[in-house]
N, C-alpha and C. Protein backbone atom coordinates (compact mmCIF):
# COMPACT_ATOMS: atom_id res chain seq x y z
N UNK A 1 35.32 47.88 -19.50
CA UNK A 1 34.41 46.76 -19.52
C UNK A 1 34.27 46.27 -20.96
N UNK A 2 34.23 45.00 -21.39
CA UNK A 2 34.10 44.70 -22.38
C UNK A 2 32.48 44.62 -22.77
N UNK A 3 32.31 44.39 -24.16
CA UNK A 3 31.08 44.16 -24.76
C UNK A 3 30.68 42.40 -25.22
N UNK A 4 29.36 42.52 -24.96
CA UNK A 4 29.26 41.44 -25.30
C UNK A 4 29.60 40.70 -26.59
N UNK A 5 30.50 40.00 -27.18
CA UNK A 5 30.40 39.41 -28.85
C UNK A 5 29.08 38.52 -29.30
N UNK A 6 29.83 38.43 -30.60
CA UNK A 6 28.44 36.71 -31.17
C UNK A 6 28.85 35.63 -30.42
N UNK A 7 29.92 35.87 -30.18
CA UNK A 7 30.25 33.91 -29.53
C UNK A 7 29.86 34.30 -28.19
N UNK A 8 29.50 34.84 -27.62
CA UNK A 8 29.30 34.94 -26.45
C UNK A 8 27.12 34.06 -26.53
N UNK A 9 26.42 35.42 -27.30
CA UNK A 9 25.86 34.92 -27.12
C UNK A 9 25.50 33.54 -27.26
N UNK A 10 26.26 33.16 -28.66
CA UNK A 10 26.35 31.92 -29.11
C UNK A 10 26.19 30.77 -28.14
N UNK A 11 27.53 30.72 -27.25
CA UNK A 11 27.65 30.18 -26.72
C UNK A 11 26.37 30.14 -25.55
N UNK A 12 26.05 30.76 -25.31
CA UNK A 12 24.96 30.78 -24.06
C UNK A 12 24.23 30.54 -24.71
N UNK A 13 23.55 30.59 -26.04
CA UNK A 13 22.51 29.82 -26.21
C UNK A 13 22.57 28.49 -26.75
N UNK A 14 23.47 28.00 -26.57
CA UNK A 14 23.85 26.45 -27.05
C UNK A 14 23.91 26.24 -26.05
N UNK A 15 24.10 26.47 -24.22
CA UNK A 15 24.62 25.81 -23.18
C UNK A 15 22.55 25.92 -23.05
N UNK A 16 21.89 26.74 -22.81
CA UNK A 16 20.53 26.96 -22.78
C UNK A 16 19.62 25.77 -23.70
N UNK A 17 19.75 25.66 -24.83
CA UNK A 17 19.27 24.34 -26.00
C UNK A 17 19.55 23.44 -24.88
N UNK A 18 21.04 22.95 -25.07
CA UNK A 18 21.54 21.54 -24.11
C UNK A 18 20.63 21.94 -22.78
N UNK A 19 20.42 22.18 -21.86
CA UNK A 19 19.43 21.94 -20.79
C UNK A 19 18.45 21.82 -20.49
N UNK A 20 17.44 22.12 -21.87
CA UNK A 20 16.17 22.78 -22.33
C UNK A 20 16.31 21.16 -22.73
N UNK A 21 16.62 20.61 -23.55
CA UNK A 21 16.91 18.83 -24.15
C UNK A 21 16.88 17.79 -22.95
N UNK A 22 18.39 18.74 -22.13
CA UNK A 22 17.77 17.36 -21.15
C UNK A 22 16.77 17.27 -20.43
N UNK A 23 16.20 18.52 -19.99
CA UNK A 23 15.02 18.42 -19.28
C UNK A 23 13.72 17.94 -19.91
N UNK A 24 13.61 17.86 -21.14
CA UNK A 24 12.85 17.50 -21.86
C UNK A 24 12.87 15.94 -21.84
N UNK A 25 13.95 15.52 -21.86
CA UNK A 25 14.55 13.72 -21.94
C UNK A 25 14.03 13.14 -20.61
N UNK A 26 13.92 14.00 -19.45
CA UNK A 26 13.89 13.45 -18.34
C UNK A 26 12.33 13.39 -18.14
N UNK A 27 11.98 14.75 -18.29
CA UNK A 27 10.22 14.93 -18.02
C UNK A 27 9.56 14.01 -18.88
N UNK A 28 9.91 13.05 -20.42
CA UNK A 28 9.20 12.61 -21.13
C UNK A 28 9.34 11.18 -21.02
N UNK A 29 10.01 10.40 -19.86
CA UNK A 29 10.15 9.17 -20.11
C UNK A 29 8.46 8.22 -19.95
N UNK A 30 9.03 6.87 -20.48
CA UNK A 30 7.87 6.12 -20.11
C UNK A 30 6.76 6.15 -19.00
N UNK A 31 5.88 5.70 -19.07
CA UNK A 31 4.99 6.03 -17.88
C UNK A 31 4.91 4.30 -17.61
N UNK A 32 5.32 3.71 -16.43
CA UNK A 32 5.00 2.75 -15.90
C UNK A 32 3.53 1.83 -15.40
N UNK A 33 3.68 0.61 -15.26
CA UNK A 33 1.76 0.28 -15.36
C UNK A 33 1.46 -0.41 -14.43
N UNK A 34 2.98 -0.80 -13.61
CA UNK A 34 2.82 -1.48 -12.07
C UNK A 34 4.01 -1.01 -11.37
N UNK A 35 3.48 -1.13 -10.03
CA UNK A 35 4.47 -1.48 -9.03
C UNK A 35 4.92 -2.19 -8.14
N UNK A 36 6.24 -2.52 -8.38
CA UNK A 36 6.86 -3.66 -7.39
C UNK A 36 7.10 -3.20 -6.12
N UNK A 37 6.86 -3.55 -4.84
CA UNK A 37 7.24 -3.32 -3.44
C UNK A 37 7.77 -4.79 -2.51
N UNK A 38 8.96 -4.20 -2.36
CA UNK A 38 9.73 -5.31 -1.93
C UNK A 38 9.80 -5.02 -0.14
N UNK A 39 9.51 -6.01 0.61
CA UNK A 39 9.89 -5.83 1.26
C UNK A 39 10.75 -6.91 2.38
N UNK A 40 11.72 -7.11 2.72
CA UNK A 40 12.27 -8.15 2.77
C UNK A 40 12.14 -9.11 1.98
N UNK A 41 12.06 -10.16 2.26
CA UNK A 41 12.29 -11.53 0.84
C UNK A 41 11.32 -11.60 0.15
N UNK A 42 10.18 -10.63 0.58
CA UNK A 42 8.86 -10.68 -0.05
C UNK A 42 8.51 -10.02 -1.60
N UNK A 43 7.66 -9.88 -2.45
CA UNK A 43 7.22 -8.76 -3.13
C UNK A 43 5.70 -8.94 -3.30
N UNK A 44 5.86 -8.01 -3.45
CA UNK A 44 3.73 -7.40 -3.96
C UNK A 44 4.25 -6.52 -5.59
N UNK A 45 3.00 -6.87 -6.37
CA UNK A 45 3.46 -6.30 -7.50
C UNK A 45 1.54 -6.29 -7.55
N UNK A 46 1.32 -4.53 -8.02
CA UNK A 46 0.07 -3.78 -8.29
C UNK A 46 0.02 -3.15 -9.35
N UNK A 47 -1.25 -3.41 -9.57
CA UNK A 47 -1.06 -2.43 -11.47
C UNK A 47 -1.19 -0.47 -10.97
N UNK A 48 -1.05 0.41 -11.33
CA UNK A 48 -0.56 1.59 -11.44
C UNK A 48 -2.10 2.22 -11.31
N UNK A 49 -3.20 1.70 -12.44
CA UNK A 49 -4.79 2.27 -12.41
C UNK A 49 -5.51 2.04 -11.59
N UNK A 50 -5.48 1.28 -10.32
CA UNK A 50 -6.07 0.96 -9.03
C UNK A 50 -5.37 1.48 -7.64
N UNK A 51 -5.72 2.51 -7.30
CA UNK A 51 -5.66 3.09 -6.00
C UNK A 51 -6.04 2.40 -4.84
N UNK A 52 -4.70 2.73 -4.41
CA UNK A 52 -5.07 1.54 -2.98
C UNK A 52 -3.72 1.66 -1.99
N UNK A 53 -3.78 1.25 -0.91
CA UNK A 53 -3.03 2.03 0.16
C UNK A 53 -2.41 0.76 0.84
N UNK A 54 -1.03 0.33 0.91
CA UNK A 54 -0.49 -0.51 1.28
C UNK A 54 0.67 -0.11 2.37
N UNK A 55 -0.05 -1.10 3.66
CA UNK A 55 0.76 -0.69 4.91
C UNK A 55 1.53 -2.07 4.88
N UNK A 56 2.91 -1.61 5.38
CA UNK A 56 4.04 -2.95 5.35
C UNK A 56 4.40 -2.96 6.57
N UNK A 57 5.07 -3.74 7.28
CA UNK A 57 5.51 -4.47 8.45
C UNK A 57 6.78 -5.32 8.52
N UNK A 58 8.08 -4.94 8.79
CA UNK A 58 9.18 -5.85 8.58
C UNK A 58 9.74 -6.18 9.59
N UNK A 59 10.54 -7.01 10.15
CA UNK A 59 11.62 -6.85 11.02
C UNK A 59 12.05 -5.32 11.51
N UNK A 60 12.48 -4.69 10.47
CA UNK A 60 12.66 -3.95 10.74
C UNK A 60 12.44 -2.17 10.77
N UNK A 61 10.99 -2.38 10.79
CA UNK A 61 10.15 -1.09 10.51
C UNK A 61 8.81 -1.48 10.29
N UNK A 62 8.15 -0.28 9.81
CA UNK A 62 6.67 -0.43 9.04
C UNK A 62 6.42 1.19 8.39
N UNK A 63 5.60 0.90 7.54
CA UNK A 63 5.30 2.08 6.59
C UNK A 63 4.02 1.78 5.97
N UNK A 64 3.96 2.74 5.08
CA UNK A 64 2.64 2.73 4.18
C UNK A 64 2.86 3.21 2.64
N UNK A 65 2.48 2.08 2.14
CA UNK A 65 2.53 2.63 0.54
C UNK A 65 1.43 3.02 -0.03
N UNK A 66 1.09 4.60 -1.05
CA UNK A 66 -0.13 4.85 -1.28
C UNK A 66 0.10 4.95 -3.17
N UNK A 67 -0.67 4.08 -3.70
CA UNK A 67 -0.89 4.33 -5.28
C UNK A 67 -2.85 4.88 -5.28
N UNK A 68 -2.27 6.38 -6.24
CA UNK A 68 -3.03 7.02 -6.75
C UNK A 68 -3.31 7.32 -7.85
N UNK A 69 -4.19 7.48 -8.71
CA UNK A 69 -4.07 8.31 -10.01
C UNK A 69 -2.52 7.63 -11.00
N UNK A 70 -2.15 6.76 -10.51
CA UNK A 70 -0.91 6.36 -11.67
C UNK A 70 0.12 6.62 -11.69
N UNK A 71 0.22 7.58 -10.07
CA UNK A 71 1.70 7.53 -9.31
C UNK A 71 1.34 6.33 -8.17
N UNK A 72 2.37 6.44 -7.09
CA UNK A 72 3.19 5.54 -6.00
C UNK A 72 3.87 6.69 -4.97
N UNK A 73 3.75 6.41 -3.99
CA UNK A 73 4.50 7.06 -2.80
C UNK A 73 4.61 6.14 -1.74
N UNK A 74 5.72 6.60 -0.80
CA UNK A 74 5.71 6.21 0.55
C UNK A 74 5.47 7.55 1.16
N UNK A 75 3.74 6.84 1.61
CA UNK A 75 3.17 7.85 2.49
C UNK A 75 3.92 8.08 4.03
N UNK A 76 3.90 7.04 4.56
CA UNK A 76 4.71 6.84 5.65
C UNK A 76 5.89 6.05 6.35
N UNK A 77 6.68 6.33 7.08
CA UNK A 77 7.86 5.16 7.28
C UNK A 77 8.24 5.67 8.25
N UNK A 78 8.81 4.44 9.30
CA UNK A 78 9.31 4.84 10.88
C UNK A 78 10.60 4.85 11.01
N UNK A 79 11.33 5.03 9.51
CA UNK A 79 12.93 5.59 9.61
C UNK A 79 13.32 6.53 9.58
N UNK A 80 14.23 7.25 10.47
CA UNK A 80 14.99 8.64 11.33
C UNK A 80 14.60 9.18 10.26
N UNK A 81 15.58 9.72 8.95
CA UNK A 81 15.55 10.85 8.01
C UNK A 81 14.65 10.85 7.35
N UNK A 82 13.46 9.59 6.93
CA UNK A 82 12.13 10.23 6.37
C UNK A 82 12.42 10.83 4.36
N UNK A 83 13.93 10.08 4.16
CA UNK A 83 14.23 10.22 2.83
C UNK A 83 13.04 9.76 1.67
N UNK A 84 13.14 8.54 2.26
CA UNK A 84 11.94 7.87 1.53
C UNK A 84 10.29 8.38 1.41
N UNK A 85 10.24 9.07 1.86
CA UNK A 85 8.79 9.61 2.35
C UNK A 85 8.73 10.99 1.53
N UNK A 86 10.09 11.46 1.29
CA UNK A 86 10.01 13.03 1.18
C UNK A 86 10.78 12.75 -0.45
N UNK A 87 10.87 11.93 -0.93
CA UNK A 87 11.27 11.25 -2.43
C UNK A 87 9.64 11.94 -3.49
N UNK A 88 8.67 12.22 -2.69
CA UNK A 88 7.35 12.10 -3.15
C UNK A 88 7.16 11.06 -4.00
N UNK A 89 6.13 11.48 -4.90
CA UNK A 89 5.36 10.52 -6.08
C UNK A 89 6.10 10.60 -7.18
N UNK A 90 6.27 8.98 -7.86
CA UNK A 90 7.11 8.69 -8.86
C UNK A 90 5.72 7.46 -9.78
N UNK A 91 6.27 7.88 -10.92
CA UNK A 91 5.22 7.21 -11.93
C UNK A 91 5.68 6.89 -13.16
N UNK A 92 7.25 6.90 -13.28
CA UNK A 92 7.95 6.90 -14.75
C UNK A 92 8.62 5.21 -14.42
N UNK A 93 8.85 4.48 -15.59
CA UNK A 93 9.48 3.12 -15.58
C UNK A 93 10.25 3.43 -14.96
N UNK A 94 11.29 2.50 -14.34
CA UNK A 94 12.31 2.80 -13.99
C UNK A 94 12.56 3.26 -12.49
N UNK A 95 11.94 3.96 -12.01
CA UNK A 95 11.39 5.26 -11.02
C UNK A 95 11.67 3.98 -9.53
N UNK A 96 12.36 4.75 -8.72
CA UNK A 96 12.41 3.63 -7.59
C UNK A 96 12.31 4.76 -6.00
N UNK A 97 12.27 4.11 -4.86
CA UNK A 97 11.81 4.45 -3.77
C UNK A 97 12.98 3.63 -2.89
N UNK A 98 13.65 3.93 -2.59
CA UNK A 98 14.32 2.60 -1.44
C UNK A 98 14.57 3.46 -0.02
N UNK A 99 13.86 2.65 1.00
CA UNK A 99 14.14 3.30 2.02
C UNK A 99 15.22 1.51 2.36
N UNK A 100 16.47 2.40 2.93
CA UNK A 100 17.55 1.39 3.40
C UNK A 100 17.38 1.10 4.79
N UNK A 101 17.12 2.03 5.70
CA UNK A 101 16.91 1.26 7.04
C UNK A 101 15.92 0.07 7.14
N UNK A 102 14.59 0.13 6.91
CA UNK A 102 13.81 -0.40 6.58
C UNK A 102 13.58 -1.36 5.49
N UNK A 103 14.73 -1.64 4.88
CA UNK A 103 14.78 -2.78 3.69
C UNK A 103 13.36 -3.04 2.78
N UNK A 104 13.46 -1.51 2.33
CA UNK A 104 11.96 -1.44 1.29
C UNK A 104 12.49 -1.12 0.14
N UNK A 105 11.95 -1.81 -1.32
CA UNK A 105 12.15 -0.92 -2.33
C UNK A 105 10.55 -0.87 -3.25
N UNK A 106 10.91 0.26 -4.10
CA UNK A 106 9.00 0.43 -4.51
C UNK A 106 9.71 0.94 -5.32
N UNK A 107 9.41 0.14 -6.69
CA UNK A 107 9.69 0.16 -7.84
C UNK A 107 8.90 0.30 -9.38
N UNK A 108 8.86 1.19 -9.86
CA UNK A 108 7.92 1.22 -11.08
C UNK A 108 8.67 0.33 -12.47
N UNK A 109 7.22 -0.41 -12.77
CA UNK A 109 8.14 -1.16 -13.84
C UNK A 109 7.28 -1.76 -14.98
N UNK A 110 7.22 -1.88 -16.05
CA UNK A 110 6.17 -1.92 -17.18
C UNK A 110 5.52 -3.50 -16.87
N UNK A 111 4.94 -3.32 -18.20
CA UNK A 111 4.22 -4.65 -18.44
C UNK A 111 5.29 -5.64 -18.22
N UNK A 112 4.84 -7.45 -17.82
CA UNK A 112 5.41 -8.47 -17.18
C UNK A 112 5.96 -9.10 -18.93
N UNK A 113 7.27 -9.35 -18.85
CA UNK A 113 7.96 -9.89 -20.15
C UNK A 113 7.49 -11.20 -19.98
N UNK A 114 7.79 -11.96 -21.36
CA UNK A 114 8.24 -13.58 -21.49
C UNK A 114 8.89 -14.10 -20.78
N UNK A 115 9.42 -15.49 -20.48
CA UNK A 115 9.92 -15.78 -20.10
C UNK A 115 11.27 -16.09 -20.99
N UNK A 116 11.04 -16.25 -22.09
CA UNK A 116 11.79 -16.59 -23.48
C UNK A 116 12.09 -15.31 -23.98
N UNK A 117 12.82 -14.81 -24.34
CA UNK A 117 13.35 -13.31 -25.51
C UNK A 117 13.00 -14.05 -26.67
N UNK A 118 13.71 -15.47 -27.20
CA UNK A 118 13.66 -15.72 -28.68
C UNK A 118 14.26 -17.52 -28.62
N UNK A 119 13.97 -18.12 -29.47
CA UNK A 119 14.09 -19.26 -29.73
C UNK A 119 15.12 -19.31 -30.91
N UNK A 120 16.78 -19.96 -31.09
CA UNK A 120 17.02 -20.12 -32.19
C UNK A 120 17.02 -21.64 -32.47
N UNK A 121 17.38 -22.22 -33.31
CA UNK A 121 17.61 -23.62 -34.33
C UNK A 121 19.09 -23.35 -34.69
């Protein structure tokens, strides 16, 4: 049986750093301040600090969206696998929900931009 060397440990603790980083990158992103919920051609857009419980109705389904405390969930939805439902609570920019049978998306997304980026001459 061999013994362990330095590069051994070396190496394992450089593969340990790198995962310890990304998990860190992922757990620390922005925190979002509304959410968009699309549902067919429609949207609703809610700020993140007001709790409040939004039931939807489409062609093709219905569900319930619940914002709490400064997350978002789909509490409920009447599509087979229940992906969307079991996604839990998301609260980071970016952060999305799409249930596809049901043509929903619930989207976290910061403050509302300009309409303009910049003006040149």
């Amino acid at each position: 049986m061999k013994s362990v060397r330095f590069g051994d440990i070396l190496s394992f603790g450089f593969v340990i750093v790198f995962f310890l980083v990304l998990a860190w990158i992922g757990w620390s992103g922005e925190r979002g301040s509304w959410v968009e919920i699309r549902v067919e051609n429609r949207m609703y857009r809610y700020p993140l600090d007001e709790d409040r419980v939004f039931a939807w109705k489409s062609s093709h389904g219905r569900g319930v969206v619940e914002i709490k405390g400064g997350k978002v969930r789909m509490r409920e939805s009447d599509c087979r696998d229940q992906i969307c439902v079991h996604k839990g609570w998301i609260s980071h920019l970016g952060d999305a929900i799409i249930c596809m049978p049901n043509r929903v998306v619930v989207e976290i997304v910061g403050e509302e931009k300009a309409a303009w980026d910049g003006i040149t001459e």
